[in-house]
PDB file of N, CA and C in Angstrom:
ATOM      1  N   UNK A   1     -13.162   6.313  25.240  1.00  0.00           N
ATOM      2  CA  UNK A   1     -12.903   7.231  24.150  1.00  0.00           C
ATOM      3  C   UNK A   1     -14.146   7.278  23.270  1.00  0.00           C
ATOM      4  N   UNK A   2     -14.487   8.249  22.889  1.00  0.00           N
ATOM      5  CA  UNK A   2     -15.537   8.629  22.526  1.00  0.00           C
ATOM      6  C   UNK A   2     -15.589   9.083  20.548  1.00  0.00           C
ATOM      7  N   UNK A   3     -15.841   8.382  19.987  1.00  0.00           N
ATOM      8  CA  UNK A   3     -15.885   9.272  18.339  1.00  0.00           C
ATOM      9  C   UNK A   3     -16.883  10.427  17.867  1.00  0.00           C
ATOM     10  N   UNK A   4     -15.677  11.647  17.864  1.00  0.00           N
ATOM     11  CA  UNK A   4     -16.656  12.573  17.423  1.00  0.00           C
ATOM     12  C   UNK A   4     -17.978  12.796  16.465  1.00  0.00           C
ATOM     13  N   UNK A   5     -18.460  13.329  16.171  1.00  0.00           N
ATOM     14  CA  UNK A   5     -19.943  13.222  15.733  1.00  0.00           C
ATOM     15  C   UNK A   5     -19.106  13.427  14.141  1.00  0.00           C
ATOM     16  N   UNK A   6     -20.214  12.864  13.403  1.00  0.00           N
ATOM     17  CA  UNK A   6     -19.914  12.917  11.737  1.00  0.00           C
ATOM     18  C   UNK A   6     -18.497  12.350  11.483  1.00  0.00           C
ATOM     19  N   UNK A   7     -17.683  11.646  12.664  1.00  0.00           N
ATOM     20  CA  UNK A   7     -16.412  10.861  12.166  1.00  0.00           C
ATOM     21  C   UNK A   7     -16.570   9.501  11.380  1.00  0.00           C
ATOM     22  N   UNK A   8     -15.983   9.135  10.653  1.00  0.00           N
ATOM     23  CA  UNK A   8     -16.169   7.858   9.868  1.00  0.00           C
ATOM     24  C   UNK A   8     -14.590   6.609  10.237  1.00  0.00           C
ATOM     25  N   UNK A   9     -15.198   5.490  10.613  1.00  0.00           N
ATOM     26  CA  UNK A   9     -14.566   4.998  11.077  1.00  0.00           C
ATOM     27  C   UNK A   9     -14.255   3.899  10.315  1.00  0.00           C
ATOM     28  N   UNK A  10     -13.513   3.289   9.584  1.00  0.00           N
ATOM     29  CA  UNK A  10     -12.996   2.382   8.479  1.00  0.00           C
ATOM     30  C   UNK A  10     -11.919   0.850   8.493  1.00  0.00           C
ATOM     31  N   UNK A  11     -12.039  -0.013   8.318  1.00  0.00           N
ATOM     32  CA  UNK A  11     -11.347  -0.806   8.345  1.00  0.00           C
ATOM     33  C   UNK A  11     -10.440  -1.032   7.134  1.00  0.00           C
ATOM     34  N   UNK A  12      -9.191  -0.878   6.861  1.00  0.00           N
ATOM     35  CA  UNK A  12      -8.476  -0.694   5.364  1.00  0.00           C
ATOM     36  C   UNK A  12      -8.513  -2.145   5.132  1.00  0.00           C
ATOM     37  N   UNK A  13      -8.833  -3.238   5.478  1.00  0.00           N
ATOM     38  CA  UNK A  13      -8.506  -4.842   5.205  1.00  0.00           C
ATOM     39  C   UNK A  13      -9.829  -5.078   4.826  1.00  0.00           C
ATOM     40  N   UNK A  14     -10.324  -5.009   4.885  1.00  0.00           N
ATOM     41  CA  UNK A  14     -12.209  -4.804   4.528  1.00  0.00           C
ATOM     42  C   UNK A  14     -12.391  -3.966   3.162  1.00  0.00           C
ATOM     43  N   UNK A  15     -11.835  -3.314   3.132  1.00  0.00           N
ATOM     44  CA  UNK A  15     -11.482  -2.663   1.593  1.00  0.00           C
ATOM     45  C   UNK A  15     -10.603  -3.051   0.695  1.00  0.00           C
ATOM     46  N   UNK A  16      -9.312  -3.862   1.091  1.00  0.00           N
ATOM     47  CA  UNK A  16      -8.559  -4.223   0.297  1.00  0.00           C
ATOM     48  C   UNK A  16      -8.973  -5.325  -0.104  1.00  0.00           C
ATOM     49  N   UNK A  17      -9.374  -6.378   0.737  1.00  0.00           N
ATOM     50  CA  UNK A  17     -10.038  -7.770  -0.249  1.00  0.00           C
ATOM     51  C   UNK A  17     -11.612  -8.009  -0.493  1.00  0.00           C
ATOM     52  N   UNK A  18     -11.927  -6.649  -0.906  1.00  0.00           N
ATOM     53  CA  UNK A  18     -13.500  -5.893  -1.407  1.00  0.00           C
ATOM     54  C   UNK A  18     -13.468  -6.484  -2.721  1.00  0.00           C
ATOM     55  N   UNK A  19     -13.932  -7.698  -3.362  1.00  0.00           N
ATOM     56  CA  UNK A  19     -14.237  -7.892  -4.983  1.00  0.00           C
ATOM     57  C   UNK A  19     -14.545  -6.899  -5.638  1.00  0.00           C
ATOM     58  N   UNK A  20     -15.474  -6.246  -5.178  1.00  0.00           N
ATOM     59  CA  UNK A  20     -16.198  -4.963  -6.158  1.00  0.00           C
ATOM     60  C   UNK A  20     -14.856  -3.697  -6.244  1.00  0.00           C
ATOM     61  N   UNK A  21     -13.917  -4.343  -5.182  1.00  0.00           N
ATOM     62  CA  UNK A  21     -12.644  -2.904  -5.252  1.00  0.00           C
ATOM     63  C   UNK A  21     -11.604  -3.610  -6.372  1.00  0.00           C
ATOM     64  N   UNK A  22     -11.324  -5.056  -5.837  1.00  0.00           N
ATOM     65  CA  UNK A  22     -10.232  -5.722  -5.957  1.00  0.00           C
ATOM     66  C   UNK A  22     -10.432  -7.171  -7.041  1.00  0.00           C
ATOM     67  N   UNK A  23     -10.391  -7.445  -8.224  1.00  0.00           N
ATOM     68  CA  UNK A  23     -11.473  -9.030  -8.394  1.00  0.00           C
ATOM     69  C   UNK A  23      -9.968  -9.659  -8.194  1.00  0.00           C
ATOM     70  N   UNK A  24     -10.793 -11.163  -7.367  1.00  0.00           N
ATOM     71  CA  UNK A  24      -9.802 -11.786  -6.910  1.00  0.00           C
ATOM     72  C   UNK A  24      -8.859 -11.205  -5.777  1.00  0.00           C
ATOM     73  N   UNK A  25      -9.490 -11.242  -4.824  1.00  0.00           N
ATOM     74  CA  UNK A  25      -8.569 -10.003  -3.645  1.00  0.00           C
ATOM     75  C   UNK A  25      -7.441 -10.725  -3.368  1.00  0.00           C
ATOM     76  N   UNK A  26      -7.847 -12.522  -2.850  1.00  0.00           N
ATOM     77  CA  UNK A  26      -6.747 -12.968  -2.275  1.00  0.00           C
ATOM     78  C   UNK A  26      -5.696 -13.587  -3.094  1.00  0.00           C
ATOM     79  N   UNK A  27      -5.615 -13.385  -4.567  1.00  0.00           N
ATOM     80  CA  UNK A  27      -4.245 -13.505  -5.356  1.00  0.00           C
ATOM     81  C   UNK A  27      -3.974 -12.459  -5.618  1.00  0.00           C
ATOM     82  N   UNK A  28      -2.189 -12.813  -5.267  1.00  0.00           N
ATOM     83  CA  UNK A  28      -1.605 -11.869  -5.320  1.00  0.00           C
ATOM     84  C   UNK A  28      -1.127 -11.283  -6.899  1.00  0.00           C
ATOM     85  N   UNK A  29      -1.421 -10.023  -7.188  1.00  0.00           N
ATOM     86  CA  UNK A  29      -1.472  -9.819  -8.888  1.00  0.00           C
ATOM     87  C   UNK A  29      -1.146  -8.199  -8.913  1.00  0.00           C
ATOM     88  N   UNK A  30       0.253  -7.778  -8.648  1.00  0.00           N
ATOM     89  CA  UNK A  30       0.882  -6.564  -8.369  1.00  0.00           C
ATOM     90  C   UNK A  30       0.415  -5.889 -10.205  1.00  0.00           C
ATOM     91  N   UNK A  31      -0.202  -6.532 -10.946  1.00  0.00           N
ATOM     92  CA  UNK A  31      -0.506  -5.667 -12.404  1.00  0.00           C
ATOM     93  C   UNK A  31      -1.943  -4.744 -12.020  1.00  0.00           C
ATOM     94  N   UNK A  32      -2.774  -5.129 -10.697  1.00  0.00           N
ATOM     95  CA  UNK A  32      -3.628  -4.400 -10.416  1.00  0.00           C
ATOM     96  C   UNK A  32      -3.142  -2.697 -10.073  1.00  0.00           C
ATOM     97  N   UNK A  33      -1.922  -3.214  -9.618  1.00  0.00           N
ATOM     98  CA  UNK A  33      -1.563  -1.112  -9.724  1.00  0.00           C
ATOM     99  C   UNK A  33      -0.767  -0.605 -10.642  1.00  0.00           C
ATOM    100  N   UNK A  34      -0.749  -1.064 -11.733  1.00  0.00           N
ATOM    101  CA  UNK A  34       0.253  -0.246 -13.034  1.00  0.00           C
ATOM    102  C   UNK A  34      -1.481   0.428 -12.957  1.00  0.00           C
ATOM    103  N   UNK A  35      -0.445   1.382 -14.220  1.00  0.00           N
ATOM    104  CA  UNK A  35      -0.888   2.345 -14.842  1.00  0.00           C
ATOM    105  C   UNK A  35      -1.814   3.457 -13.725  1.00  0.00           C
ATOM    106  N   UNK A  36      -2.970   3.401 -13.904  1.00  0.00           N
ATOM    107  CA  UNK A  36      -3.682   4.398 -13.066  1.00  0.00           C
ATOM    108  C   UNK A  36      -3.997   3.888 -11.501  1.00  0.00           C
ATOM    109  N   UNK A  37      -3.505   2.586 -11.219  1.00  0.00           N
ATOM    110  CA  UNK A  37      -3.893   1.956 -10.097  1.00  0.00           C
ATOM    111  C   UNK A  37      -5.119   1.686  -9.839  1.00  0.00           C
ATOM    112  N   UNK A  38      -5.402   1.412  -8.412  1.00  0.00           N
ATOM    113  CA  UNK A  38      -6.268   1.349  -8.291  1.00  0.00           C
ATOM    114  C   UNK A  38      -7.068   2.434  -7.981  1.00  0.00           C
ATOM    115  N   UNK A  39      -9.138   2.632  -7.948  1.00  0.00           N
ATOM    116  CA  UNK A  39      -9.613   3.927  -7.676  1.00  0.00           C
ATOM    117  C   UNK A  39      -9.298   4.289  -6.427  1.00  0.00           C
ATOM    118  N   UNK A  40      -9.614   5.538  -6.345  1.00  0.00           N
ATOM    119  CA  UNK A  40      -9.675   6.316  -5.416  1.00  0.00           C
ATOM    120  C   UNK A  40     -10.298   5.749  -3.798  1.00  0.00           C
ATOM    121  N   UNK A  41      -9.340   5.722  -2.626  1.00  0.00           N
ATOM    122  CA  UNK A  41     -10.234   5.309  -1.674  1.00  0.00           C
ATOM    123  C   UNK A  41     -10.425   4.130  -1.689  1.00  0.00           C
ATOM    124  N   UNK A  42      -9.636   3.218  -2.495  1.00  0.00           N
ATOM    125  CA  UNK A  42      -9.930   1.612  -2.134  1.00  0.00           C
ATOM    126  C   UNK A  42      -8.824   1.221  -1.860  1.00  0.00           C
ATOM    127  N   UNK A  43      -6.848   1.546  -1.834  1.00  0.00           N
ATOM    128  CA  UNK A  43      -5.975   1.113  -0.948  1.00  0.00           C
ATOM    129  C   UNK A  43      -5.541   1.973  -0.517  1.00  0.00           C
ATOM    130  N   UNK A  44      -5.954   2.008   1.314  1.00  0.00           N
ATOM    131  CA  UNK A  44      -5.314   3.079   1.806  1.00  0.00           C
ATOM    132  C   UNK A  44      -4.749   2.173   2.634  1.00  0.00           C
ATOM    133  N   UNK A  45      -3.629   1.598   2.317  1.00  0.00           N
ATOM    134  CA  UNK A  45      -2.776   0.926   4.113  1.00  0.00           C
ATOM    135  C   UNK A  45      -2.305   1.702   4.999  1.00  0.00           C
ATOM    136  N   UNK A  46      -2.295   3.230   5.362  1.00  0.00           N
ATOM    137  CA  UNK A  46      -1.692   4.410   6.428  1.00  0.00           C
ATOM    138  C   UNK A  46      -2.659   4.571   6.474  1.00  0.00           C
ATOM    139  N   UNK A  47      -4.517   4.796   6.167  1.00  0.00           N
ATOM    140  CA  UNK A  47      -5.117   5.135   6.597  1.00  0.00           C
ATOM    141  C   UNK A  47      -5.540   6.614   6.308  1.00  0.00           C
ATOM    142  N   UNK A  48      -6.510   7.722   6.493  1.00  0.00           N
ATOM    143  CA  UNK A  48      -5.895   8.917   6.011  1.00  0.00           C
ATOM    144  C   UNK A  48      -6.622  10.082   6.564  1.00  0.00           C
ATOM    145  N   UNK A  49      -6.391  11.542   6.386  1.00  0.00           N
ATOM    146  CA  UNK A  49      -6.869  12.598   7.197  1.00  0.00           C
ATOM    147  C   UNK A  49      -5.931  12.572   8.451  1.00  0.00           C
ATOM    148  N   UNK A  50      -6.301  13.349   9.335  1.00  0.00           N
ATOM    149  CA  UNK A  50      -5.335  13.820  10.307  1.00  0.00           C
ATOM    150  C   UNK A  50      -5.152  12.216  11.589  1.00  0.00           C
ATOM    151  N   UNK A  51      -5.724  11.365  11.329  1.00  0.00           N
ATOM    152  CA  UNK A  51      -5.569  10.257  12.276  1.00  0.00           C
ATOM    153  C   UNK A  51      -4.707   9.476  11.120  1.00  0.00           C
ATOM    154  N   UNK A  52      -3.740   9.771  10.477  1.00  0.00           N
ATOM    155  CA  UNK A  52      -2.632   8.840   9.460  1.00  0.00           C
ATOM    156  C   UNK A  52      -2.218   8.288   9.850  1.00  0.00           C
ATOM    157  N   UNK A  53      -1.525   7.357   9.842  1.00  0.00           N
ATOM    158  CA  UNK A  53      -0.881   6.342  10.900  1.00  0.00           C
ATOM    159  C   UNK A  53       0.426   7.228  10.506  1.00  0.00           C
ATOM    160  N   UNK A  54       1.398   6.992  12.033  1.00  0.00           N
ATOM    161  CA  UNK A  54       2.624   7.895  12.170  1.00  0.00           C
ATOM    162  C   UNK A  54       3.847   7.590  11.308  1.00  0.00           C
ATOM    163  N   UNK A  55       3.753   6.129  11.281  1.00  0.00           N
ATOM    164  CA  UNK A  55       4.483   4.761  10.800  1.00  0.00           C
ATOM    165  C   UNK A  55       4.782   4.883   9.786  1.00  0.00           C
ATOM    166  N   UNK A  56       4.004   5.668   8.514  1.00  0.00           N
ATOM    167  CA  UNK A  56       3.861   5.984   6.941  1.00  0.00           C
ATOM    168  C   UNK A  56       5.272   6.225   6.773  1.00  0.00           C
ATOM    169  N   UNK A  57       5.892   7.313   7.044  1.00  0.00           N
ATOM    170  CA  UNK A  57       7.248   8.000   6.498  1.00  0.00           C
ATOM    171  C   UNK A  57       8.419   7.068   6.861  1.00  0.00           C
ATOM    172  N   UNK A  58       8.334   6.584   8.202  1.00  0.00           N
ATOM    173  CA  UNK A  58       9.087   5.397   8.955  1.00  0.00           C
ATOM    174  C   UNK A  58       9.393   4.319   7.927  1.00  0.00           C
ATOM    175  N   UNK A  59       7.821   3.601   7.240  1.00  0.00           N
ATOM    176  CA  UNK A  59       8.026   2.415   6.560  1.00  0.00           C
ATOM    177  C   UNK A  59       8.394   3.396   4.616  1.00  0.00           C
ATOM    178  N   UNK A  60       8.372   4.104   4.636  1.00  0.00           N
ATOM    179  CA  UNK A  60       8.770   4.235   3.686  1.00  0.00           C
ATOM    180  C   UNK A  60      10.307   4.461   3.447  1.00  0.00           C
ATOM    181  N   UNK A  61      10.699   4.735   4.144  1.00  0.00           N
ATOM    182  CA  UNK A  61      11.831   5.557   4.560  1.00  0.00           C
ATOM    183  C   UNK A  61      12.723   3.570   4.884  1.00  0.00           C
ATOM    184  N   UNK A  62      12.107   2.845   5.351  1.00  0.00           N
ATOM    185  CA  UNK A  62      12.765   1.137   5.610  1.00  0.00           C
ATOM    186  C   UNK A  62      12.812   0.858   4.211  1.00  0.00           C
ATOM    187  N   UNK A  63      11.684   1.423   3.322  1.00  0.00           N
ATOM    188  CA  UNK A  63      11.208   0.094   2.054  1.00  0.00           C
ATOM    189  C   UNK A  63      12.996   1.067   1.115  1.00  0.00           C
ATOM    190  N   UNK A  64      13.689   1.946   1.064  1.00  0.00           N
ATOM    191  CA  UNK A  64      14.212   2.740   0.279  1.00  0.00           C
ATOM    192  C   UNK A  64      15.484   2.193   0.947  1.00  0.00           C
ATOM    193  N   UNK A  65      15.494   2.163   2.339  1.00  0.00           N
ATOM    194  CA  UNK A  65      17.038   1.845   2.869  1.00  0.00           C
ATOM    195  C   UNK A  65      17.414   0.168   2.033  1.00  0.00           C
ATOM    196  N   UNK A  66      16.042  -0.105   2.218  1.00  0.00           N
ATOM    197  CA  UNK A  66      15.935  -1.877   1.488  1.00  0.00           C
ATOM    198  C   UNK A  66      17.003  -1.764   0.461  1.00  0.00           C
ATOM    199  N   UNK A  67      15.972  -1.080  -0.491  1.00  0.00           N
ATOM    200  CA  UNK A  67      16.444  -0.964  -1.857  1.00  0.00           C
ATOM    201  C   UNK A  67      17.676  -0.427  -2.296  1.00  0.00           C
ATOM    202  N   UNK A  68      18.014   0.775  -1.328  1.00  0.00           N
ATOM    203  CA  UNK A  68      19.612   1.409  -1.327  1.00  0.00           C
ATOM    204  C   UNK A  68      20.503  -0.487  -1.381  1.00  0.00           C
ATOM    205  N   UNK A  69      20.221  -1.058  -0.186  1.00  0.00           N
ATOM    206  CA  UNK A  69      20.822  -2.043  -0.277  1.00  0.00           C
ATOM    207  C   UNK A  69      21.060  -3.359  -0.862  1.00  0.00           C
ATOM    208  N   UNK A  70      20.096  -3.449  -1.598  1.00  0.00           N
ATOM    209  CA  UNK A  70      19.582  -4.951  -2.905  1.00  0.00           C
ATOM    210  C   UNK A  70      20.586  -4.199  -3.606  1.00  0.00           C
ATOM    211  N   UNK A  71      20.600  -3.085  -4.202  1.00  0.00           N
ATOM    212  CA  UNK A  71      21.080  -2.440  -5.812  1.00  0.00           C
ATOM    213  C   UNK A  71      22.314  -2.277  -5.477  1.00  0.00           C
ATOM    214  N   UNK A  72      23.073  -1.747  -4.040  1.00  0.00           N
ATOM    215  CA  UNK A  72      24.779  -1.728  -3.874  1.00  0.00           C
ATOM    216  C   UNK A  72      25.058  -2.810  -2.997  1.00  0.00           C
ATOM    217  N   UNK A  73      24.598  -4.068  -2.998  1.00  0.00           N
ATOM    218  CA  UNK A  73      25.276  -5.118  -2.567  1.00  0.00           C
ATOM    219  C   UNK A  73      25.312  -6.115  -3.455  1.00  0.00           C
ATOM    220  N   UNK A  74      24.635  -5.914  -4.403  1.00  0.00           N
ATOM    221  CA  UNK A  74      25.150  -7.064  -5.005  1.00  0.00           C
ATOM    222  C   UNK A  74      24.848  -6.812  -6.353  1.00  0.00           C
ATOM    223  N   UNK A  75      25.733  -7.832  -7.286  1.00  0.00           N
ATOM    224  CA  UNK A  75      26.419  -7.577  -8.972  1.00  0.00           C
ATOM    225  C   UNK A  75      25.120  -7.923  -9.326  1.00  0.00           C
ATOM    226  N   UNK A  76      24.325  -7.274 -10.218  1.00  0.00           N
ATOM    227  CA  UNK A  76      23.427  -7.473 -11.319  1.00  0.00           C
ATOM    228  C   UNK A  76      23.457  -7.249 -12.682  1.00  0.00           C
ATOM    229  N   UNK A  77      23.307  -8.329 -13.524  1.00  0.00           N
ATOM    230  CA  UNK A  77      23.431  -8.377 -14.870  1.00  0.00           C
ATOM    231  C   UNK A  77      22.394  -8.288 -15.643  1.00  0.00           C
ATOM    232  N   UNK A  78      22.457  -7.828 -16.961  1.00  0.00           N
ATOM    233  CA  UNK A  78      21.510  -7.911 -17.796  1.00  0.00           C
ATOM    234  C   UNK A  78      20.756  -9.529 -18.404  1.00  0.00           C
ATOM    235  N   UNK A  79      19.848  -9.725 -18.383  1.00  0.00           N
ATOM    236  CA  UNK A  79      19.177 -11.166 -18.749  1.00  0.00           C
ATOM    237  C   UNK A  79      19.067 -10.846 -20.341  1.00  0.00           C
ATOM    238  N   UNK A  80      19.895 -11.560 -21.118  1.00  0.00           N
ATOM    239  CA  UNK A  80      19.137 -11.774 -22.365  1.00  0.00           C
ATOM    240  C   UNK A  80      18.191 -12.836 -22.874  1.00  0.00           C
ATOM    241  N   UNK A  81      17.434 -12.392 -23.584  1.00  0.00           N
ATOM    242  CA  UNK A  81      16.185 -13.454 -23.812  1.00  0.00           C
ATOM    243  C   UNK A  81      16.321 -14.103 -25.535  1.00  0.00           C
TER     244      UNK A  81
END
């Protein structure tokens, strides 16, 4: 198989624990995507343009059935502090 001319070929794990993308790549610190997230072009886990991975809508479509099911299986209460 051959890559067409001017194609760019990318590794998304090579970008995600990029310091200059990410500081501190390998702790885990989910406050890196509030607000505006992260820039542009530094987490792509599907990958992107017409070679997307197929899987995208699939795993999104699992992460929601998840959640349908955490929130109607079981009693959750309010925490007061």
């Amino acid at each position: 198989m051959l890559r067409p001319s001017g194609s760019c070929i990318g590794a998304p794990n090579t970008t995600h624990k990029n310091p200059e993308c990410f500081p501190e790549p390998e702790n885990f610190d989910p406050s890196r995507f509030e607000g505006n997230g992260p820039a542009p072009y530094t987490f792509v886990p599907f990958g992107g343009g017409p070679s997307m991975c197929p899987g995208k809508e699939y795993a999104r479509l699992e992460i929601l059935g998840f959640l349908h099911n955490l929130v109607k299986k079981f009693r959750w209460e309010k925490l007061l502090s």
